[in-house]
Structure formats: C-alpha cells, structure tokens
N, C-alpha and C. Protein backbone atom coordinates (compact mmCIF):
# COMPACT_ATOMS: atom_id res chain seq x y z
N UNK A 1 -1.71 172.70 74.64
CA UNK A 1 -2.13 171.75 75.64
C UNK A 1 -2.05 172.41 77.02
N UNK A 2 -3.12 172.59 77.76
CA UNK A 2 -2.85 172.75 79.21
C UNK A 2 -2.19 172.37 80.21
N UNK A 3 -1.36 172.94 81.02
CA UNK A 3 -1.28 172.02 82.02
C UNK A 3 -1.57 171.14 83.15
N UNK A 4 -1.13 170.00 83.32
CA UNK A 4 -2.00 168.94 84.06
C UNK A 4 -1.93 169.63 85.85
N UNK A 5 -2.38 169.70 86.44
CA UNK A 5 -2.94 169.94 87.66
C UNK A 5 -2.23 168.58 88.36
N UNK A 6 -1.16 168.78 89.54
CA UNK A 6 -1.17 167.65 90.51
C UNK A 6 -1.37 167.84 91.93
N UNK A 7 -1.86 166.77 92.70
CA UNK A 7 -1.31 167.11 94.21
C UNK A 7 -0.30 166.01 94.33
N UNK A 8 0.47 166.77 95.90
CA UNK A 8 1.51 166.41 96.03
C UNK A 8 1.26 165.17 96.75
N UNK A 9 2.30 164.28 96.68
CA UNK A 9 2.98 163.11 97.35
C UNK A 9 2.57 163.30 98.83
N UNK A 10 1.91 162.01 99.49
CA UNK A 10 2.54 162.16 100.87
C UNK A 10 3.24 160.78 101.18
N UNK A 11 4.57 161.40 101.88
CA UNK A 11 5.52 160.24 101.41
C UNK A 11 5.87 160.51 103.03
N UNK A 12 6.06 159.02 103.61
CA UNK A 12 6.17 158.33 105.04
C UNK A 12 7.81 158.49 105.33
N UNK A 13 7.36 158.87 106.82
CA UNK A 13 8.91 159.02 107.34
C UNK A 13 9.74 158.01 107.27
N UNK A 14 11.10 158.17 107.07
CA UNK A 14 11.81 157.06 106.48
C UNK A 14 11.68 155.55 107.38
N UNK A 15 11.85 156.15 108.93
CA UNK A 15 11.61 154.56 110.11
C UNK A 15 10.93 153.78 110.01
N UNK A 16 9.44 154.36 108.96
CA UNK A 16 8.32 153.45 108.73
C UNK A 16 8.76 152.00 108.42
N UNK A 17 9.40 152.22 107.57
CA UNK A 17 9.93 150.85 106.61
C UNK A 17 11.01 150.02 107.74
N UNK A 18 11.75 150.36 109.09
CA UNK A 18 12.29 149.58 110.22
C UNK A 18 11.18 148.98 111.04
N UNK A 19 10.27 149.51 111.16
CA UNK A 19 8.69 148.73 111.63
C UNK A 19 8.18 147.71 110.85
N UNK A 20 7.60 147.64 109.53
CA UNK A 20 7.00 147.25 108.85
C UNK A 20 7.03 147.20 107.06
N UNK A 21 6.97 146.26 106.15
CA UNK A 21 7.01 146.84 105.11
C UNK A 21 5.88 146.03 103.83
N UNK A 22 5.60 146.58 102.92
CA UNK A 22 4.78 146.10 102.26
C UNK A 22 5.11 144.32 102.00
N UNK A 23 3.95 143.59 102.18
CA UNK A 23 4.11 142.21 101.86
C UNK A 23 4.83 141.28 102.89
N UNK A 24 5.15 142.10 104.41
CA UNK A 24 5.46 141.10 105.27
C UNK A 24 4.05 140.32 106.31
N UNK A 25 4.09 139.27 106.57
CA UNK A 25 2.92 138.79 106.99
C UNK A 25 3.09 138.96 108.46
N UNK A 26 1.57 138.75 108.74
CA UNK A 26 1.47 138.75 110.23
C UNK A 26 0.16 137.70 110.44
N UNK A 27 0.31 136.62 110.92
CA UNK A 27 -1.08 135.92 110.96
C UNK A 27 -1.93 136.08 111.76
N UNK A 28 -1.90 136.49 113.28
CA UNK A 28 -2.72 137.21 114.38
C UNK A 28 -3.18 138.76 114.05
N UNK A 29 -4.35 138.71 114.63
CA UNK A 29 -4.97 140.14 114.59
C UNK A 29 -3.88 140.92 115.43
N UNK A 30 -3.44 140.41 116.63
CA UNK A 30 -3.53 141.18 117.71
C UNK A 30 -1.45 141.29 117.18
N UNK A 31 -1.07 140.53 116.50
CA UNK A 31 0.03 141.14 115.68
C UNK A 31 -0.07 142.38 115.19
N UNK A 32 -0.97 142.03 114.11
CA UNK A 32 -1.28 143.53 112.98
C UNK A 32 -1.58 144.41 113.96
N UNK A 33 -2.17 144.40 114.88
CA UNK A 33 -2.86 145.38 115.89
C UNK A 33 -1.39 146.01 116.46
N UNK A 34 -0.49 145.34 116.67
CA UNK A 34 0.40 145.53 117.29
C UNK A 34 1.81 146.13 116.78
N UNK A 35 1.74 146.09 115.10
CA UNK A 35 2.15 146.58 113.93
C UNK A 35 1.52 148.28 114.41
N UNK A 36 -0.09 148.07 113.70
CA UNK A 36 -0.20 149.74 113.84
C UNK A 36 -0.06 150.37 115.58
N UNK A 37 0.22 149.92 116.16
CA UNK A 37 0.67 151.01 117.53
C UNK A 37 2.21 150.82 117.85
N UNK A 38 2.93 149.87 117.25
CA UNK A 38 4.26 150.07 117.04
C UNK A 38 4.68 151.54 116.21
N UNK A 39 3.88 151.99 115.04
CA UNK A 39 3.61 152.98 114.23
C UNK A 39 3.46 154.31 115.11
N UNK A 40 2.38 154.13 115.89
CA UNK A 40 1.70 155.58 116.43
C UNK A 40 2.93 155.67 117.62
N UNK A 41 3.45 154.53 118.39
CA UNK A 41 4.60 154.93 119.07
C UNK A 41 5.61 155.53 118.87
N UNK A 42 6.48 154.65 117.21
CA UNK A 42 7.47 155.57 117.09
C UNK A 42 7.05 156.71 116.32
N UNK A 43 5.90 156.92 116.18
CA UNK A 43 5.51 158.55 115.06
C UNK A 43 5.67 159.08 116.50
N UNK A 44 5.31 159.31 117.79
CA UNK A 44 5.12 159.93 119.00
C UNK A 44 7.41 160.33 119.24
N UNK A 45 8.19 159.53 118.93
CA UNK A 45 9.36 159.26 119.81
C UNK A 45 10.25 160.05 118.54
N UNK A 46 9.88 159.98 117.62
CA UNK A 46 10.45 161.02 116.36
C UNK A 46 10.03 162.24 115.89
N UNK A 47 9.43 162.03 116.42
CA UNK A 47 7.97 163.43 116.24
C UNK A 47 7.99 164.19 114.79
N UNK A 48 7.21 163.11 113.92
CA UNK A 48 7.42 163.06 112.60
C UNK A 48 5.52 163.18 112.39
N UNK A 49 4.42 163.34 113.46
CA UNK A 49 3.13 163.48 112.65
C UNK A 49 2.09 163.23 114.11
N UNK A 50 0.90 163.40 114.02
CA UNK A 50 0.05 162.41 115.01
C UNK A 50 0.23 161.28 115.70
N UNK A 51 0.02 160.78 116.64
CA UNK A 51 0.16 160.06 117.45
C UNK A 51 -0.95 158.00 116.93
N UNK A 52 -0.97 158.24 115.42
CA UNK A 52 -1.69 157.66 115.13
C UNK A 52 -0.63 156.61 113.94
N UNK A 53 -1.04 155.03 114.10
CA UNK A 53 -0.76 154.30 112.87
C UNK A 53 -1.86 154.01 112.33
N UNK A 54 -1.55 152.89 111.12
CA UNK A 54 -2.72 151.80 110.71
C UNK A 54 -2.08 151.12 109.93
N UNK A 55 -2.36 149.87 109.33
CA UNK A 55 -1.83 149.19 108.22
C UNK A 55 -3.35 148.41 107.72
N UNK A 56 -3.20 147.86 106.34
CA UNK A 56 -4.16 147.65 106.12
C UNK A 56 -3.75 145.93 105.51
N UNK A 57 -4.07 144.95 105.82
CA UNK A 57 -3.69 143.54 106.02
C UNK A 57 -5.04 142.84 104.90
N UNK A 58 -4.30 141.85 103.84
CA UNK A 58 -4.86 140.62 103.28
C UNK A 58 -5.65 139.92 104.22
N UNK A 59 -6.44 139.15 104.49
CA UNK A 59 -7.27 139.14 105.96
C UNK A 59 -7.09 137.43 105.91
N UNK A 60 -6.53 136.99 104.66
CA UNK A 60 -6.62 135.51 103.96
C UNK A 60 -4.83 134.80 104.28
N UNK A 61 -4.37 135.96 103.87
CA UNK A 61 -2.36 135.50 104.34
C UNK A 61 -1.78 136.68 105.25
N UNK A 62 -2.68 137.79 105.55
CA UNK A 62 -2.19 138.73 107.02
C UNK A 62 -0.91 139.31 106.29
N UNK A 63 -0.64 139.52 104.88
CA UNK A 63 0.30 140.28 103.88
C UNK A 63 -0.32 141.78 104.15
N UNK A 64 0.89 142.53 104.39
CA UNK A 64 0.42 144.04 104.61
C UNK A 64 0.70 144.60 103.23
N UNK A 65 -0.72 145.02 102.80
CA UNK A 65 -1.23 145.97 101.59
C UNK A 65 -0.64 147.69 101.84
N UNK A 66 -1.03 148.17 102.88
CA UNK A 66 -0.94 149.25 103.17
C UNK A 66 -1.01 149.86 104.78
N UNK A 67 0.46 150.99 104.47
CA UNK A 67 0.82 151.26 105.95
C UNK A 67 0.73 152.84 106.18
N UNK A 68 0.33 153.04 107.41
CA UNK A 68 -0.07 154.72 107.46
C UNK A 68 0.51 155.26 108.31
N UNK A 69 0.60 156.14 108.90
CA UNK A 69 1.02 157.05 109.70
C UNK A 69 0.30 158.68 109.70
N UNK A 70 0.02 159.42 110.78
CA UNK A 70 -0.75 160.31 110.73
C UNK A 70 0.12 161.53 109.73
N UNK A 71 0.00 162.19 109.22
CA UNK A 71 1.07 162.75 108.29
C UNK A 71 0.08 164.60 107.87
N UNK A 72 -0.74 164.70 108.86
CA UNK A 72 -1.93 165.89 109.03
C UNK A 72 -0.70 167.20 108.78
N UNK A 73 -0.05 167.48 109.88
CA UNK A 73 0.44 168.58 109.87
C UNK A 73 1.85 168.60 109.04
N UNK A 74 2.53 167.62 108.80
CA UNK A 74 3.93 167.82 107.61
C UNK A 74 2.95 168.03 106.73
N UNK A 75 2.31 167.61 106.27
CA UNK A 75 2.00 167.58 104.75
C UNK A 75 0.78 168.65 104.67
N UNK A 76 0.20 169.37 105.22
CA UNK A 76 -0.53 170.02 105.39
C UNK A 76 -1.93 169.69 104.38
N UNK A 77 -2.56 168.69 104.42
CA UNK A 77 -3.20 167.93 104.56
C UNK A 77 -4.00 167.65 105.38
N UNK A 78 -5.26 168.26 105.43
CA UNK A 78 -6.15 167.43 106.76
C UNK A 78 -6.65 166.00 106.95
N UNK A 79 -7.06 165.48 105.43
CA UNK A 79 -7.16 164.21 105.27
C UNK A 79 -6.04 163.50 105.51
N UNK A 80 -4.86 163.70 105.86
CA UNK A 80 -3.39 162.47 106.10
C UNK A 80 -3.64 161.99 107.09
N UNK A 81 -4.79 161.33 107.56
CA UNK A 81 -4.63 160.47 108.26
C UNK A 81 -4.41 159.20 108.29
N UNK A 82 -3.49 158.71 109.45
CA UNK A 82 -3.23 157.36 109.20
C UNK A 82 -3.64 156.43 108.15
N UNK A 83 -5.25 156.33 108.62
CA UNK A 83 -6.08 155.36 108.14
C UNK A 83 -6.39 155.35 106.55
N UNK A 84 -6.42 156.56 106.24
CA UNK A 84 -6.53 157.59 104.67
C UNK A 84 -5.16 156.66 103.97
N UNK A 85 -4.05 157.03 104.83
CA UNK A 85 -2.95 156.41 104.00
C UNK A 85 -2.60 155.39 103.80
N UNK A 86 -3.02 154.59 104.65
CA UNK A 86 -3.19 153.42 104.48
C UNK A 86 -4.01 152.65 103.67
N UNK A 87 -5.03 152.98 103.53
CA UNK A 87 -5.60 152.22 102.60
C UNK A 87 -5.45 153.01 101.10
N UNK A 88 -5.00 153.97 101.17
CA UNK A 88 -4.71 154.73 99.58
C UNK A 88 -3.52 153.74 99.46
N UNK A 89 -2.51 153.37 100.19
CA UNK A 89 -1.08 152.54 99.43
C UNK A 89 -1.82 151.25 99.60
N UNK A 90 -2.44 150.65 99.69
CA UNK A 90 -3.28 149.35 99.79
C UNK A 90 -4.00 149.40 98.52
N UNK A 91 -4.80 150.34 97.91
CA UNK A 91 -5.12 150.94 96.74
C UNK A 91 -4.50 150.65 95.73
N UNK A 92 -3.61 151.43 96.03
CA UNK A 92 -1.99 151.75 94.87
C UNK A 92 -1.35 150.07 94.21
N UNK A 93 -1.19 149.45 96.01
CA UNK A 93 -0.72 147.70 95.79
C UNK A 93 -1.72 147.18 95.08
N UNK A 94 -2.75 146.87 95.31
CA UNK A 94 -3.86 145.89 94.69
C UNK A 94 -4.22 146.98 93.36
N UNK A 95 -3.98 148.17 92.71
CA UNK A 95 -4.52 148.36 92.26
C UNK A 95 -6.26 148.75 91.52
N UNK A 96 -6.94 149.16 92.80
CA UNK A 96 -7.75 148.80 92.62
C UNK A 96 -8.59 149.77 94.06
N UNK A 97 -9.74 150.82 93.34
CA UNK A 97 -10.20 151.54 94.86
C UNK A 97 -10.80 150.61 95.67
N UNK A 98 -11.64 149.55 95.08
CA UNK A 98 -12.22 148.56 95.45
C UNK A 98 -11.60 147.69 96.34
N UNK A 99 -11.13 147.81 97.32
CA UNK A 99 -10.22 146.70 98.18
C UNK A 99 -11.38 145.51 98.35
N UNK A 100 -12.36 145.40 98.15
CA UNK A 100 -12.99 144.31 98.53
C UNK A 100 -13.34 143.34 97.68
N UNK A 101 -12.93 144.14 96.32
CA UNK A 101 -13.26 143.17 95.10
C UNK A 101 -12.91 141.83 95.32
N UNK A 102 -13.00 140.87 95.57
CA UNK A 102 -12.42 139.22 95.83
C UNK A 102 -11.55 139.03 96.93
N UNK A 103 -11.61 140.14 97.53
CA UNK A 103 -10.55 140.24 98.86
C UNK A 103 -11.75 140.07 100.08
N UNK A 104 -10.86 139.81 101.22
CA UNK A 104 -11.23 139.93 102.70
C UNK A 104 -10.25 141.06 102.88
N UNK A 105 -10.41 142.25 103.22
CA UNK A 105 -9.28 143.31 103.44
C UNK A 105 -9.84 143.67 104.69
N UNK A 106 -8.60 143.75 105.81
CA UNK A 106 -8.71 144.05 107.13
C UNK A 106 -8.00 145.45 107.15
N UNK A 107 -8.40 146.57 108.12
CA UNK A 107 -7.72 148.08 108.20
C UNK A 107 -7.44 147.64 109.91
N UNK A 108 -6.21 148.12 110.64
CA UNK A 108 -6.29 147.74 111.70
C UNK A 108 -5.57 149.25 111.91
N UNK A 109 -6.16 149.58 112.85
CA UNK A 109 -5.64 151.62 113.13
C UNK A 109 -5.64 151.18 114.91
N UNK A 110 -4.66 152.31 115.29
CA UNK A 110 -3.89 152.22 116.59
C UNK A 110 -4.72 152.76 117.36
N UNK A 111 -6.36 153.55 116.78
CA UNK A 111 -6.97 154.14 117.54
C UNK A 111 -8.86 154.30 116.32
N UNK A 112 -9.65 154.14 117.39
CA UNK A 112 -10.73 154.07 116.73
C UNK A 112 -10.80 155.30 115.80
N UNK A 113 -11.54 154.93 114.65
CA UNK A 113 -11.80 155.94 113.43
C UNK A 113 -12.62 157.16 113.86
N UNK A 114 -11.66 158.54 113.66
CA UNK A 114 -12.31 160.23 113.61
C UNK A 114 -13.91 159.73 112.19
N UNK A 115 -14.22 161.14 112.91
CA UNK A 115 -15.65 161.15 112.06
C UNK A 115 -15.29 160.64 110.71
N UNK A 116 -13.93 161.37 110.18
CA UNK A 116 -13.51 161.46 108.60
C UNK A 116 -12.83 160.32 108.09
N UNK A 117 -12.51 159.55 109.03
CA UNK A 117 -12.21 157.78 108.91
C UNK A 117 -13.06 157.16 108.35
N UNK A 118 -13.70 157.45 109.28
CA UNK A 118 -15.48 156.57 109.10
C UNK A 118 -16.16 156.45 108.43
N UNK A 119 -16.17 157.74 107.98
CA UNK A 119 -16.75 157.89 106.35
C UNK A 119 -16.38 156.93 105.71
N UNK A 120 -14.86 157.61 105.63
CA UNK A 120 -14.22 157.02 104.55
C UNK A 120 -14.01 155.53 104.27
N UNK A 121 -14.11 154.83 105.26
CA UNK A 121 -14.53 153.29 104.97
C UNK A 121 -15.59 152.93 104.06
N UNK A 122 -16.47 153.76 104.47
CA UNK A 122 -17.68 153.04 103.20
C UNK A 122 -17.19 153.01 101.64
N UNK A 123 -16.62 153.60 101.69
CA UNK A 123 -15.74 154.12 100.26
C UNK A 123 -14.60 152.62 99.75
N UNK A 124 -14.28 152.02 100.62
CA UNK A 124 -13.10 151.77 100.04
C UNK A 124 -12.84 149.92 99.91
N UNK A 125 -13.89 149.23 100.11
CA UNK A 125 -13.91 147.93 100.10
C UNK A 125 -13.72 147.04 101.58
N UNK A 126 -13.02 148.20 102.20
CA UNK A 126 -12.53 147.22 103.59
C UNK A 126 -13.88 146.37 104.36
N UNK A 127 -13.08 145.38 104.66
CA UNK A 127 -14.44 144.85 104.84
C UNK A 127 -14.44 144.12 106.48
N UNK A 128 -13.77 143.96 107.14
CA UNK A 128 -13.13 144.32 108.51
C UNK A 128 -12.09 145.58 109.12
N UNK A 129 -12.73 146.00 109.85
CA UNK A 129 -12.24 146.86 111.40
C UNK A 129 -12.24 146.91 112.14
N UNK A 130 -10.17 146.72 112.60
CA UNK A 130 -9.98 146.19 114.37
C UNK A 130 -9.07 147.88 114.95
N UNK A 131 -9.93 148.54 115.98
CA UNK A 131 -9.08 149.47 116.26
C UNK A 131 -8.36 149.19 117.71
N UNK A 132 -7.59 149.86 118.62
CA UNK A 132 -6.89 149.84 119.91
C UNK A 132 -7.44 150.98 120.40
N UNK A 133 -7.36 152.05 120.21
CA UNK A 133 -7.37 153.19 121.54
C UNK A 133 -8.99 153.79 121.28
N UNK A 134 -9.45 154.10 122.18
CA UNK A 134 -11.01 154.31 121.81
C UNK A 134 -11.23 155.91 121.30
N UNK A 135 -12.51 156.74 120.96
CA UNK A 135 -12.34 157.88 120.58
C UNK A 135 -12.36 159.03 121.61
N UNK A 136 -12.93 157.96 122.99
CA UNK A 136 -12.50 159.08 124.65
C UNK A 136 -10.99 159.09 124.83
N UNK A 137 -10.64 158.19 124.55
CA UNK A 137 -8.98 158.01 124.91
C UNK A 137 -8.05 158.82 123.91
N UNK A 138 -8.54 158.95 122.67
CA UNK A 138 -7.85 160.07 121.81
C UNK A 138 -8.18 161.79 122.39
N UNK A 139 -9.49 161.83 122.46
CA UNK A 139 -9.67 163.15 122.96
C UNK A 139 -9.30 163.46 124.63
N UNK A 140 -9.23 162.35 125.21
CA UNK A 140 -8.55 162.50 126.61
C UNK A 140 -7.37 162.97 126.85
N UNK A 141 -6.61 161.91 126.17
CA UNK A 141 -5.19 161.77 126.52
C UNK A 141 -4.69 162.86 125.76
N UNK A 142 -4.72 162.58 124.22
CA UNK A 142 -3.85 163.34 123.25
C UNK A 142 -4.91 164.67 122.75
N UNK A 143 -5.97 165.33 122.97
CA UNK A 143 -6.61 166.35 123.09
C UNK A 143 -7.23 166.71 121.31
N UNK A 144 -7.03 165.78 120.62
CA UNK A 144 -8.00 165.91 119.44
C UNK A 144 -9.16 165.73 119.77
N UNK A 145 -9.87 166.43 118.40
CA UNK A 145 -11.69 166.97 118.46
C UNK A 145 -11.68 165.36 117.16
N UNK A 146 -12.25 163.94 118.00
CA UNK A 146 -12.96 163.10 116.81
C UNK A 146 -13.70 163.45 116.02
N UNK A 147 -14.29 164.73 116.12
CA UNK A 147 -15.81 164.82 115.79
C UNK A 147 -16.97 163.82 115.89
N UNK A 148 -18.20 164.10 115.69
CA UNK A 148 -19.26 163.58 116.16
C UNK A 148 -19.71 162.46 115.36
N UNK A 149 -19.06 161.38 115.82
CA UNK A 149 -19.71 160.30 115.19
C UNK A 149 -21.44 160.01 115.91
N UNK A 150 -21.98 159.11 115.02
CA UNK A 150 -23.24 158.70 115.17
C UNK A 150 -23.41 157.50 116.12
N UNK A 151 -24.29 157.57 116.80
CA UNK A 151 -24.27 156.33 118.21
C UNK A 151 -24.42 154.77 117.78
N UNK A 152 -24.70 155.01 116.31
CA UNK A 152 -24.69 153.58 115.43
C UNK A 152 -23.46 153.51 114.72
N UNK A 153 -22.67 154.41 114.90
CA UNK A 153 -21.49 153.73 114.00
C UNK A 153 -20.81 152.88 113.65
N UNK A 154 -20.99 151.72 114.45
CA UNK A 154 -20.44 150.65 114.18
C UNK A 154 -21.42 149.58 113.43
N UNK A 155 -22.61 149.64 113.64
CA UNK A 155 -23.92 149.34 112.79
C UNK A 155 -24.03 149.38 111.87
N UNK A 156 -23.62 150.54 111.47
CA UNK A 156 -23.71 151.04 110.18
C UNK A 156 -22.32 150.76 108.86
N UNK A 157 -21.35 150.39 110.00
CA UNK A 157 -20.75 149.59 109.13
C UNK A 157 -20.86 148.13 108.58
N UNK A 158 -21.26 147.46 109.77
CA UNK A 158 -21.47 145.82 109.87
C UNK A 158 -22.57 145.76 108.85
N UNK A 159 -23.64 146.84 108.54
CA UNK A 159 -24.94 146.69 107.74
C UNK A 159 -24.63 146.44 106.25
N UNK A 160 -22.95 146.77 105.94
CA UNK A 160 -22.65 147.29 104.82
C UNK A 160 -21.61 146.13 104.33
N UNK A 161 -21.43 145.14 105.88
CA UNK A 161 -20.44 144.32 105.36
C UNK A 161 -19.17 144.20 105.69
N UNK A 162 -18.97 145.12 106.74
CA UNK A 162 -17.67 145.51 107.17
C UNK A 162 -17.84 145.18 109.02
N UNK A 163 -17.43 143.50 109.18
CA UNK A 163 -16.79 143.95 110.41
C UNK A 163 -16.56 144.66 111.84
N UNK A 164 -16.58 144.85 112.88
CA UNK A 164 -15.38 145.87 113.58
C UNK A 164 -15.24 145.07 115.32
N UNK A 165 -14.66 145.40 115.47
CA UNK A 165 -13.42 144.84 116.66
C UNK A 165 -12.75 146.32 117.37
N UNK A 166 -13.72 146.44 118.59
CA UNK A 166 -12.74 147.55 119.18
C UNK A 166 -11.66 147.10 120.18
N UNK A 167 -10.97 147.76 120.42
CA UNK A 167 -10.64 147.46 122.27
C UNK A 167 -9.22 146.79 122.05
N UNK A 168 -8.66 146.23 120.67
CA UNK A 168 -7.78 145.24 120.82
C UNK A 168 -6.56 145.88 121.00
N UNK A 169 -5.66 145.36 122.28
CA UNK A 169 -4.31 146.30 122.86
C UNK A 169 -4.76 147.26 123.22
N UNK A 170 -6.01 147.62 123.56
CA UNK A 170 -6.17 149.40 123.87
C UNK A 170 -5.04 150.08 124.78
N UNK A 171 -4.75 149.29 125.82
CA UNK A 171 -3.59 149.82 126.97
C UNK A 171 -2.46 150.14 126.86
N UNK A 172 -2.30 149.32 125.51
CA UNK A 172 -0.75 149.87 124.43
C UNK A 172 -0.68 150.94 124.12
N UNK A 173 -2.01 151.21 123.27
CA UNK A 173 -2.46 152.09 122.31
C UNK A 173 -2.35 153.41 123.27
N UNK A 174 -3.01 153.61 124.07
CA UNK A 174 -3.28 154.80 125.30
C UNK A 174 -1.48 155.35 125.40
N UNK A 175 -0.75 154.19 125.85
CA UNK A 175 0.37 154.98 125.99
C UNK A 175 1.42 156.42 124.88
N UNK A 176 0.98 156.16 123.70
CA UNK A 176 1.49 157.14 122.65
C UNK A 176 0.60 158.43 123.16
N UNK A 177 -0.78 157.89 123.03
CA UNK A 177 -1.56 159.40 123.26
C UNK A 177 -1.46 159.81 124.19
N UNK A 178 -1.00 159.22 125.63
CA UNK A 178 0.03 160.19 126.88
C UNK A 178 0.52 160.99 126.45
N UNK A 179 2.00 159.90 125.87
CA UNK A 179 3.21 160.35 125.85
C UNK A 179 3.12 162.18 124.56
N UNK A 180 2.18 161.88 123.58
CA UNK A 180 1.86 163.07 123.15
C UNK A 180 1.35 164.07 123.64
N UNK A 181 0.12 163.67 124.51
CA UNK A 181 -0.40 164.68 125.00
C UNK A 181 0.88 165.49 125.76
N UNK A 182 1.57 164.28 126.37
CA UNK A 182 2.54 164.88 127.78
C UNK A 182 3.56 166.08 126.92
N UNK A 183 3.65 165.79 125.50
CA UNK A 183 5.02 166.62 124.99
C UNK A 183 4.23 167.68 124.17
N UNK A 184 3.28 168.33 124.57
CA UNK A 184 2.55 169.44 124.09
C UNK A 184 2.68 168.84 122.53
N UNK A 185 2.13 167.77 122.14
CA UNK A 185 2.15 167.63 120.40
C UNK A 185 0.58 168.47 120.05
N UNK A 186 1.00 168.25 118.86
CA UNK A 186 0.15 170.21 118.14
C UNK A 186 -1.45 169.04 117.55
N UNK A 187 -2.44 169.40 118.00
CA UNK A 187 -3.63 169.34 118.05
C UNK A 187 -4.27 170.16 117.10
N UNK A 188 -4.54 169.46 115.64
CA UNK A 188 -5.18 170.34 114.38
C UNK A 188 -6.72 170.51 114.73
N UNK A 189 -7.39 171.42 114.78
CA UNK A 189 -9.09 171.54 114.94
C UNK A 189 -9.52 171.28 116.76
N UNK A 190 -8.34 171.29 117.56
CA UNK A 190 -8.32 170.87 118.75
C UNK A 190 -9.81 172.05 119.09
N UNK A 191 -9.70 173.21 119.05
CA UNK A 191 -10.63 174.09 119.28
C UNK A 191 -11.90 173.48 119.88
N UNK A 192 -12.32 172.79 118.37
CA UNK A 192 -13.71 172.22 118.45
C UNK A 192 -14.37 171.18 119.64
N UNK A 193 -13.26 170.36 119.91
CA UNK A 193 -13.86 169.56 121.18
C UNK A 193 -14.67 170.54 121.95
N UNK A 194 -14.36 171.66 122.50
CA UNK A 194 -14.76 172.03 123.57
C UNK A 194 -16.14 173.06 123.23
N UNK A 195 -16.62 172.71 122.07
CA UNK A 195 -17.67 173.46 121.16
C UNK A 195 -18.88 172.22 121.54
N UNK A 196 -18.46 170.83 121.78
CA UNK A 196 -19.63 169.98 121.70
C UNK A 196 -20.13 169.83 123.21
C-alpha cells in the first residue's frame, strides 16, 4: 500500500479563541464586523501573522461557523489567508464545501478581498460580503500587493448571488494596517505593487 500524501494543519494562534469562538452569536453586522477587526488587531499586537481577520457567520442566528486569521507567513502558505481560513473551518463545521446549500452564509473580513479572496468566493457558497478596510487602505497603510482585481468585482459577485457591503468600521479597520505598517511587519509579494 502506498503512502497517503498529507498537508499540514493550519492551526490558529491560541488568543483566537479569547476573541471569539465557534457557535457564539452576534446579531448585528457591524458586531461580526467588529469580531473580524478585533482579530486583525490582536494578530497586529502579538505578532502572530498579517494584519488581517474574518469570521464567517450563519446570516439567520449570526452563530460563527468559521474564524480566520492571516496565517501566510507561519505556515508558509500563501493561500492562509484570513478569509481562506475561515471559511475552510466553516466548511469543516457545516460539513459541507457548499456553504450555501440551505444556508444564508455571511464572510465578514477586516479588509476587502486580495485578488485570491475573490476568487475564492465563487467557490464556496457564501452568499453575502461585508468587508472594513478597503484594498487602497491595505496597500497604503500596511504595503501589500492586492493584486489586480477587475473594476466589476463586486458585480460579479452580486451576479452570482452573493451580496457585498464595503466600508463597514473601515476607520477601525485602517488602524491595525498602521499600526503594522508602523512595526516594519513582513509584506509577502510586496515587490509587485510597485510593478502595476
């Protein structure tokens, strides 16, 4: 018999679970909203990953499915992003890649979705998206390359069924990607911004 092939675990810094934990409710958006930049704050004050949260919320009882944290450079991982992890343990809970199967599933991220977010929504059932910090304010403040999203991106989700809500807490949100930018935090693919 061969052996089975795995990848590894990416497993959340322990504080996660003093913020937030699977199955506690939040009935306001601007709660949950306030959940994932509670996240990207203390990921910024422990300096445990990116300057990024998300959780991914029942949209019907505001029960958190799944919680993220940017986790790019521990885990060496380019896909660990927040948003990635979040809805993979939202996955894991419901069982199911389909988050939308009979669900209303909300993703609420501390900062609008990188190119590779974005994608990845079409993929995964969510069927609302509320972000906080915009994708000038990530590449401003905290000096990541979003890559090049499309000038319809948000179109192109709503076409599909999904939602989106920018802007909510943005002024919260901005403060982590200071406070990162301010503490020289390490910028994966940073290069590229300055290529477009």
């Amino acid at each position: 018999m061969r052996p089975m092939l795995a990848l590894k675990k990416i497993i959340l810094p322990e504080w996660v679970t003093d913020e937030v934990r699977i199955g506690q409710e939040f009935t306001s958006e601007a709660d949950r909203m306030g959940v994932a930049i509670k996240l990207s704050c203390r990921q910024v004050a422990e300096g445990t990953g990116g300057p990024f949260g998300a959780v991914v919320c029942d949209l019907d009882t505001g029960r958190v499915i799944g919680i993220g944290v940017n986790q790019v450079t521990n885990s060496c991982w380019s896909g660990a992003h927040a948003e990635f992890i979040a809805w993979t343990m939202a996955q894991e809970t419901m069982n199911s890649y389909d988050l939308g199967c009979g669900n209303s599933v909300g993703l609420y991220s501390s900062a609008q979705p990188c190119v590779s977010c974005w994608g990845g929504v079409f993929w995964t059932g969510i069927t609302r998206l509320v972000y906080a910090a915009t994708k000038r304010d990530v590449e401003q403040y905290a000096g990541f390359d979003e890559g090049p999203l499309p000038n319809d991106w948000k179109e192109s989700l709503v076409k599909r069924g999904v939602s989106v809500q920018g802007e909510l807490l943005r002024e919260d949100a901005v403060v982590a990607l200071k406070e990162y930018g301010r503490l020289g935090g390490e910028c994966y693919n940073a290069n590229n911004l300055e290529a477009e």
